[in-house]
Protein backbone atom coordinates (compact mmCIF):
# COMPACT_ATOMS: atom_id res chain seq x y z
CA UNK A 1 -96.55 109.11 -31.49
CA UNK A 2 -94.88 109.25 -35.05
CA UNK A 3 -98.30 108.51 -36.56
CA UNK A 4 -100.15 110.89 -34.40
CA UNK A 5 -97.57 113.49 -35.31
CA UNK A 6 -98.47 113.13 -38.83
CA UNK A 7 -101.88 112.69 -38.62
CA UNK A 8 -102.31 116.33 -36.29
CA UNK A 9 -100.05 118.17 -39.49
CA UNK A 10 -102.00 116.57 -42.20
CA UNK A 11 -105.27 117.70 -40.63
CA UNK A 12 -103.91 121.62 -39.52
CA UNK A 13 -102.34 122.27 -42.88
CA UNK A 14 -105.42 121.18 -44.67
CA UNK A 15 -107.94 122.80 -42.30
CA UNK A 16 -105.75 126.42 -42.39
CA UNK A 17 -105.64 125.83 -46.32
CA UNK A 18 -109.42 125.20 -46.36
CA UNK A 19 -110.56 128.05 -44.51
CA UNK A 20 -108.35 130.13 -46.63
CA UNK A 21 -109.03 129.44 -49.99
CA UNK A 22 -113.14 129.35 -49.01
CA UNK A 23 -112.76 132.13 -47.03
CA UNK A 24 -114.98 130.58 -44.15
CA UNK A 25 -113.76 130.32 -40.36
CA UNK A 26 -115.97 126.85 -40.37
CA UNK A 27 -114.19 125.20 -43.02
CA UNK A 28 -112.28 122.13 -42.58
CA UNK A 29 -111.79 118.58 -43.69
CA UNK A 30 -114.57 117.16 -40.41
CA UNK A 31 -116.99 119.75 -41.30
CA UNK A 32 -116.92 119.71 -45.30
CA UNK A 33 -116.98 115.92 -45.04
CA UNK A 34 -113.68 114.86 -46.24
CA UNK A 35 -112.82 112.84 -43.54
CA UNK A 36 -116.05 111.02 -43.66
CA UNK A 37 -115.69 110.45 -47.80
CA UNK A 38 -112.02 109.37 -46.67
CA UNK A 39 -113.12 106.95 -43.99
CA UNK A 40 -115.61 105.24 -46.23
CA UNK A 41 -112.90 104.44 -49.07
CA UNK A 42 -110.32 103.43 -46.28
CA UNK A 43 -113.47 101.05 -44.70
CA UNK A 44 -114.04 99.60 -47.86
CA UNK A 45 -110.04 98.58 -48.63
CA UNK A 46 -110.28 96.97 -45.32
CA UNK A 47 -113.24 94.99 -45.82
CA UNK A 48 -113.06 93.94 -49.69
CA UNK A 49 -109.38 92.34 -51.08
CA UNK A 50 -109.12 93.54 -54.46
CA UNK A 51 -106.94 91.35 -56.76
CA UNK A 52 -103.57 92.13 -57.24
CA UNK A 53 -103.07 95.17 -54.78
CA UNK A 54 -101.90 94.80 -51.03
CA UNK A 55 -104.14 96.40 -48.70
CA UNK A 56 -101.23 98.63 -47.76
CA UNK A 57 -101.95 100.30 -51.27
CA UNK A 58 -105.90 100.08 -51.55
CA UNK A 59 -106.84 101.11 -48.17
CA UNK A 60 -104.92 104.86 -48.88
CA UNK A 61 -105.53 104.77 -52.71
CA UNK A 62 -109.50 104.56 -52.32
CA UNK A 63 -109.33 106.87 -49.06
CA UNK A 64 -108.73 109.81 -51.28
CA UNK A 65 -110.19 108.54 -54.25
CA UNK A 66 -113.46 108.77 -51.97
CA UNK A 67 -112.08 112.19 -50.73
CA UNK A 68 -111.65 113.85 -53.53
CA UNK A 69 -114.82 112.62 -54.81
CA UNK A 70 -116.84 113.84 -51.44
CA UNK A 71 -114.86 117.50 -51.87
CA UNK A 72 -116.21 118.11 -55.41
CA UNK A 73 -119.94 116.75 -54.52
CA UNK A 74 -119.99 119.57 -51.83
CA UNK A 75 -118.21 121.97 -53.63
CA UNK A 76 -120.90 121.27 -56.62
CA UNK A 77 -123.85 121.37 -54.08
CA UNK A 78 -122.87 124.66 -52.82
CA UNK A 79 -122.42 126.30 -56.59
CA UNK A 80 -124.25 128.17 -58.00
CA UNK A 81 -123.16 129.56 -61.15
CA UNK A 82 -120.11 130.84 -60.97
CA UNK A 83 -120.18 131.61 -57.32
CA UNK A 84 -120.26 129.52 -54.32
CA UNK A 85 -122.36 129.94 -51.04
CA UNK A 86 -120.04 129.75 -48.03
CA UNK A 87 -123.30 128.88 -45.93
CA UNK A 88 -124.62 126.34 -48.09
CA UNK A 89 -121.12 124.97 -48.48
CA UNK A 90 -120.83 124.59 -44.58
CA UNK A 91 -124.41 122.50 -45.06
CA UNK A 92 -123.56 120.71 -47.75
CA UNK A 93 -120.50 119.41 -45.90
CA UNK A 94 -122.45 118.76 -42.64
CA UNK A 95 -125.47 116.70 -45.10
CA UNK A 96 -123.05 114.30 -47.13
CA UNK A 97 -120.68 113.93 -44.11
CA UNK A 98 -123.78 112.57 -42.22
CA UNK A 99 -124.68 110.00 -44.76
CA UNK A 100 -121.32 108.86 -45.68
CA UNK A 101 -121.02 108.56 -42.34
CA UNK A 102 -123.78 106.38 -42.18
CA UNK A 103 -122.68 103.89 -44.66
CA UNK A 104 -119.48 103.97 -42.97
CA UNK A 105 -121.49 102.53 -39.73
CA UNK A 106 -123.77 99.69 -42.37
CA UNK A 107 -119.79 98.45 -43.61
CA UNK A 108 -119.31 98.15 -39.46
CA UNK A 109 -122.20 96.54 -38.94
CA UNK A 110 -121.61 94.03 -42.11
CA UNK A 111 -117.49 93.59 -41.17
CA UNK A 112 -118.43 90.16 -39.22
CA UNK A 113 -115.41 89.04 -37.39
CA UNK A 114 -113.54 92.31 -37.96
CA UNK A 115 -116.57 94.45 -35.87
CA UNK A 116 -113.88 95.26 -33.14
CA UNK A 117 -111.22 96.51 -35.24
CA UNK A 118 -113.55 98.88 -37.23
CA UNK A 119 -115.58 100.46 -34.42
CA UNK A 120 -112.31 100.95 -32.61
CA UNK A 121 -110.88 102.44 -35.81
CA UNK A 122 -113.89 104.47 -36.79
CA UNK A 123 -113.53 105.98 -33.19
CA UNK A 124 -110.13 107.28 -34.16
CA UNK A 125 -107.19 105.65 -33.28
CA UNK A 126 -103.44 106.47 -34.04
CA UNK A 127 -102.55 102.91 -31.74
CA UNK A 128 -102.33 99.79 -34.58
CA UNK A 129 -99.87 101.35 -36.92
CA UNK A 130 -97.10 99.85 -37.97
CA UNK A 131 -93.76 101.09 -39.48
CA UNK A 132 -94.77 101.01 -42.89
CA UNK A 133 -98.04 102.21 -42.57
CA UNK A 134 -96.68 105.16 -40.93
CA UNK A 135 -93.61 105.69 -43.65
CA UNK A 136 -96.74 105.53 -46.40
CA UNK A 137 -98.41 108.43 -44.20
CA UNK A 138 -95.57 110.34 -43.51
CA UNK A 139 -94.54 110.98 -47.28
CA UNK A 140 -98.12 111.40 -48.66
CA UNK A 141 -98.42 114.36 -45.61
CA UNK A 142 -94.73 115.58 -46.57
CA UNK A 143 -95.75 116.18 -50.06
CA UNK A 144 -99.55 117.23 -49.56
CA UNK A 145 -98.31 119.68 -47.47
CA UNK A 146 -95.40 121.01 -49.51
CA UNK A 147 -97.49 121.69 -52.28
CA UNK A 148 -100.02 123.79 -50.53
CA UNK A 149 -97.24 125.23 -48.81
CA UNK A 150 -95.79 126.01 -51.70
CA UNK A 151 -99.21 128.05 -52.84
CA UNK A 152 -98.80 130.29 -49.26
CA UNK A 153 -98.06 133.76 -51.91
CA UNK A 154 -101.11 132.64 -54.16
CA UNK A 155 -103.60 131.51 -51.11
CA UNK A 156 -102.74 134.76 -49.16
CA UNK A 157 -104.20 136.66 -52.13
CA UNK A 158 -107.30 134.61 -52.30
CA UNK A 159 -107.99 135.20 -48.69
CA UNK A 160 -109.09 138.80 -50.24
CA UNK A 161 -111.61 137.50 -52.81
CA UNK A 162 -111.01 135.74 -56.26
CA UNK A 163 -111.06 139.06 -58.25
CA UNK A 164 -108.47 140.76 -55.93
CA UNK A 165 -106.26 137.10 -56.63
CA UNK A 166 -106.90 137.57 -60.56
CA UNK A 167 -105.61 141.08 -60.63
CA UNK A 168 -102.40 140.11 -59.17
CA UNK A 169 -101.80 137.19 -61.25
CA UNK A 170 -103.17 134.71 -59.91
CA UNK A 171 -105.01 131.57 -61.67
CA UNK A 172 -107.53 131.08 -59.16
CA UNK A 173 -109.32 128.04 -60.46
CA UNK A 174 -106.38 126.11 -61.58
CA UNK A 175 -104.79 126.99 -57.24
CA UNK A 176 -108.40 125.94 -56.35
CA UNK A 177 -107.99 122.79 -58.19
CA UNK A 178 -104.59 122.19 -57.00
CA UNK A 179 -105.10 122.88 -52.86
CA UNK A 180 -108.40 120.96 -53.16
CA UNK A 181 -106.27 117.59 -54.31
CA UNK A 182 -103.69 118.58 -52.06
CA UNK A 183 -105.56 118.70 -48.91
CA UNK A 184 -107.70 115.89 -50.15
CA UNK A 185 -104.98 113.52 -50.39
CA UNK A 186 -103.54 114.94 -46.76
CA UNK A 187 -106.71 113.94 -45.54
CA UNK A 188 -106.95 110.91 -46.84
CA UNK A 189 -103.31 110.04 -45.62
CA UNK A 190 -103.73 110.95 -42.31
CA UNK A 191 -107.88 109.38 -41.99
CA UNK A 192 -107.20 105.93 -43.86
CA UNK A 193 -105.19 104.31 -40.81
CA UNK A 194 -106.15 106.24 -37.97
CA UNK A 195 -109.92 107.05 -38.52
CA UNK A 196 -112.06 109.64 -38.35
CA UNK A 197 -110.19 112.37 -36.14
CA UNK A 198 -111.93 115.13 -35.90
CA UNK A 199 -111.85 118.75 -35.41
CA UNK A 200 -108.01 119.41 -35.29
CA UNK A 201 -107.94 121.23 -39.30
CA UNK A 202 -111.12 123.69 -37.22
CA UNK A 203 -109.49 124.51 -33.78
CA UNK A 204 -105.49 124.28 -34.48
CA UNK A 205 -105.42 126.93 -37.65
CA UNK A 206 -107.12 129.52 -35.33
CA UNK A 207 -105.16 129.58 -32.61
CA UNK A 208 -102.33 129.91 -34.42
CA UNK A 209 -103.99 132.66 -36.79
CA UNK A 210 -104.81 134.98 -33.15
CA UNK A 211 -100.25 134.43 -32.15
CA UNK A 212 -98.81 134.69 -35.47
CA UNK A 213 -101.66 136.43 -38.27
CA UNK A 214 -102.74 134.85 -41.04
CA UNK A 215 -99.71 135.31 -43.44
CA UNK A 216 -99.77 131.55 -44.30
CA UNK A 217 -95.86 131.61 -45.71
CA UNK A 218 -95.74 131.33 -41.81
CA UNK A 219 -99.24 130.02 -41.02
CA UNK A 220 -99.19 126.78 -42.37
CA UNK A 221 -96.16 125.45 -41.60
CA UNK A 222 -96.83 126.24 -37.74
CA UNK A 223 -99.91 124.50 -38.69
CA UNK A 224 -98.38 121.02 -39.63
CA UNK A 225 -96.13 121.59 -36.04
CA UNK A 226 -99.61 123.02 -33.96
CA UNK A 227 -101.10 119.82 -35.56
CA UNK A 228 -99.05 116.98 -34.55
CA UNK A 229 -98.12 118.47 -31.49
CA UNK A 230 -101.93 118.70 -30.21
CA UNK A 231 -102.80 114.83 -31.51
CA UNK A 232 -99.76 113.86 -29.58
CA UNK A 233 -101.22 115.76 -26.29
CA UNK A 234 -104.37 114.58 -26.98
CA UNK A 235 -103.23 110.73 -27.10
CA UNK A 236 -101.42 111.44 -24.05
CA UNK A 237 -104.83 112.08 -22.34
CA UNK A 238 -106.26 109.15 -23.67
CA UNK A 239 -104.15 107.05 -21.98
CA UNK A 240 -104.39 108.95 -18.70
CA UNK A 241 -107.98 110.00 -18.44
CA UNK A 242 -109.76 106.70 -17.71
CA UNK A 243 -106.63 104.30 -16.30
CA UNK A 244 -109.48 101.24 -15.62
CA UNK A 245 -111.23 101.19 -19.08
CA UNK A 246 -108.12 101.71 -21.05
CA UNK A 247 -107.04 103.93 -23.90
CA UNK A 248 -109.93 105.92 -24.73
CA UNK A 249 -109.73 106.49 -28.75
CA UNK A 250 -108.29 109.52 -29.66
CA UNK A 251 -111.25 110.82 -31.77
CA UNK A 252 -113.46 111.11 -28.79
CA UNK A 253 -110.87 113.22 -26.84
CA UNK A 254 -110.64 115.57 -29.52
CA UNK A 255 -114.33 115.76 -30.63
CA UNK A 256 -114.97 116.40 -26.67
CA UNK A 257 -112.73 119.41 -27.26
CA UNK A 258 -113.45 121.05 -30.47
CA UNK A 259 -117.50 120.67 -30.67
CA UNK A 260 -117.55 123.18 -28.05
CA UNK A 261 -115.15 125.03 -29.92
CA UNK A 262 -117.27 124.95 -33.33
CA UNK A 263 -120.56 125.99 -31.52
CA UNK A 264 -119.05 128.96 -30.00
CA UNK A 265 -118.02 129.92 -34.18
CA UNK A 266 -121.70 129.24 -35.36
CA UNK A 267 -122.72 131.22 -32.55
CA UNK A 268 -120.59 134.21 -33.27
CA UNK A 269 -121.09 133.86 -36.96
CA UNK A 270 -124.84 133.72 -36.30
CA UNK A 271 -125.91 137.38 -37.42
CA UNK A 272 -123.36 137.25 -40.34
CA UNK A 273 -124.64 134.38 -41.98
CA UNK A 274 -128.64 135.16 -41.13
CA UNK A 275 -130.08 131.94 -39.25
């Protein structure tokens, strides 16, 4: 539950932040790929020791180090110029997710006598943790999510367009810069011992936009409590749903719920964005 808890804030502060700063009710770490990048560093710390660092070290250190990397190879893709294509952002995300994705599965199929653990892992699973894992998550989410938190003033006057941001002060590509490694490394916390959870940073950040409004001094830390709060339900009907198969991973429960959720946006988004 504590790990669950953590995970669910990590991924709603970073999806609200996302959506915010890109201006795109799509965005979030699933869709743009993050969690993907993240879950192929975090794969590759489990299956490779490197000398002279525990795995309690590599495992999270090359989870964002892939992260970050993934978020400025879709952030490039969708550029052009100075200006960036919300669309093709959204596709660029979907593309690179999909093959890192896919080399996430050839490190499965390679891992040998560790198969079980990965595939179970890869489903999304906030069961194997142990205390220290879960200290190592918890402060890396604290502080992720501080910082962006900390940008609620500056992101609120992005959400109106960078020009809007620059005439009230605002150094937009230097808070770009600064929420992107934030949310990266929240997503990298809360993917690199739990897997690839999807959807929470899409579904959680709206529903709390439509009670409360979008003011994120208030938005995002709602988030982080909407966040945990829905992993924990969500891990509650993983253990109920199927009682004679076992604990269904909790990355399937939540995928089963926010698809739906995401189709229903690309289908009310459809005439905006021209397809």
């Amino acid at each position: 539950m504590a790990l669950g808890f953590f995970v669910g804030a990590g991924l709603g502060v970073a999806g609200a932040v996302m959506q915010a700063i890109f201006r795109n009710p799509m965005a979030s770490p699933y869709i743009l790929g993050l969690s993907s990048g993240a879950s192929l560093g975090a794969a590759i710390g489990m299956l490779f020791v490197i000398p002279f660092i525990p795995t309690l070290v590599s495992v999270p250190l090359l989870a964002f180090i892939f992260c970050v990397g993934t978020m400025f190879l879709v952030y490039s893709l969708s550029r052009v110029g100075s200006a960036v294509s919300m669309e093709t952002l959204l596709l660029s995300g979907i593309a690179v997710g999909a093959l890192l994705q896919a080399m996430v599965s050839l490190l499965t199929y390679m891992a040998g006598d560790r198969l079980e653990d990965l595939v179970f892992w890869g489903m999304g699973s906030i069961s194997g943790a142990d205390w220290s894992e879960i200290a190592l998550v918890a402060a890396l989410v604290i502080f992720g999510s501080f910082v962006m938190m900390s940008h609620a003033k500056e992101i609120n006057a992005m959400m109106m367009g960078d020009a809007h941001a620059m005439d009230l002060g605002v150094n937009v590509r230097n808070t770009r810069l600064i929420l992107l490694f934030a949310s990266s490394l929240v997503t990298a916390a809360a993917v690199c011992f739990a897997g690839v959870i999807g959807f929470v940073g899409l579904i959680i950040p709206h529903i709390l936009r439509i009670l409360v409004g979008p003011d994120n001094r208030s938005l995002l830390p709602l988030c982080m409590l909407g966040g945990g709060t829905y992993i924990i339900a969500c891990d509650y009907v993983a253990h109920i749903i199927t009682p004679n198969l076992g604990i269904l991973p909790i990355g399937i429960i939540t995928a089963l719920i926010g698809a739906p959720y995401f189709i229903y946006l690309l289908r009310r988004k459809k005439s905006g964005v021209g397809w």
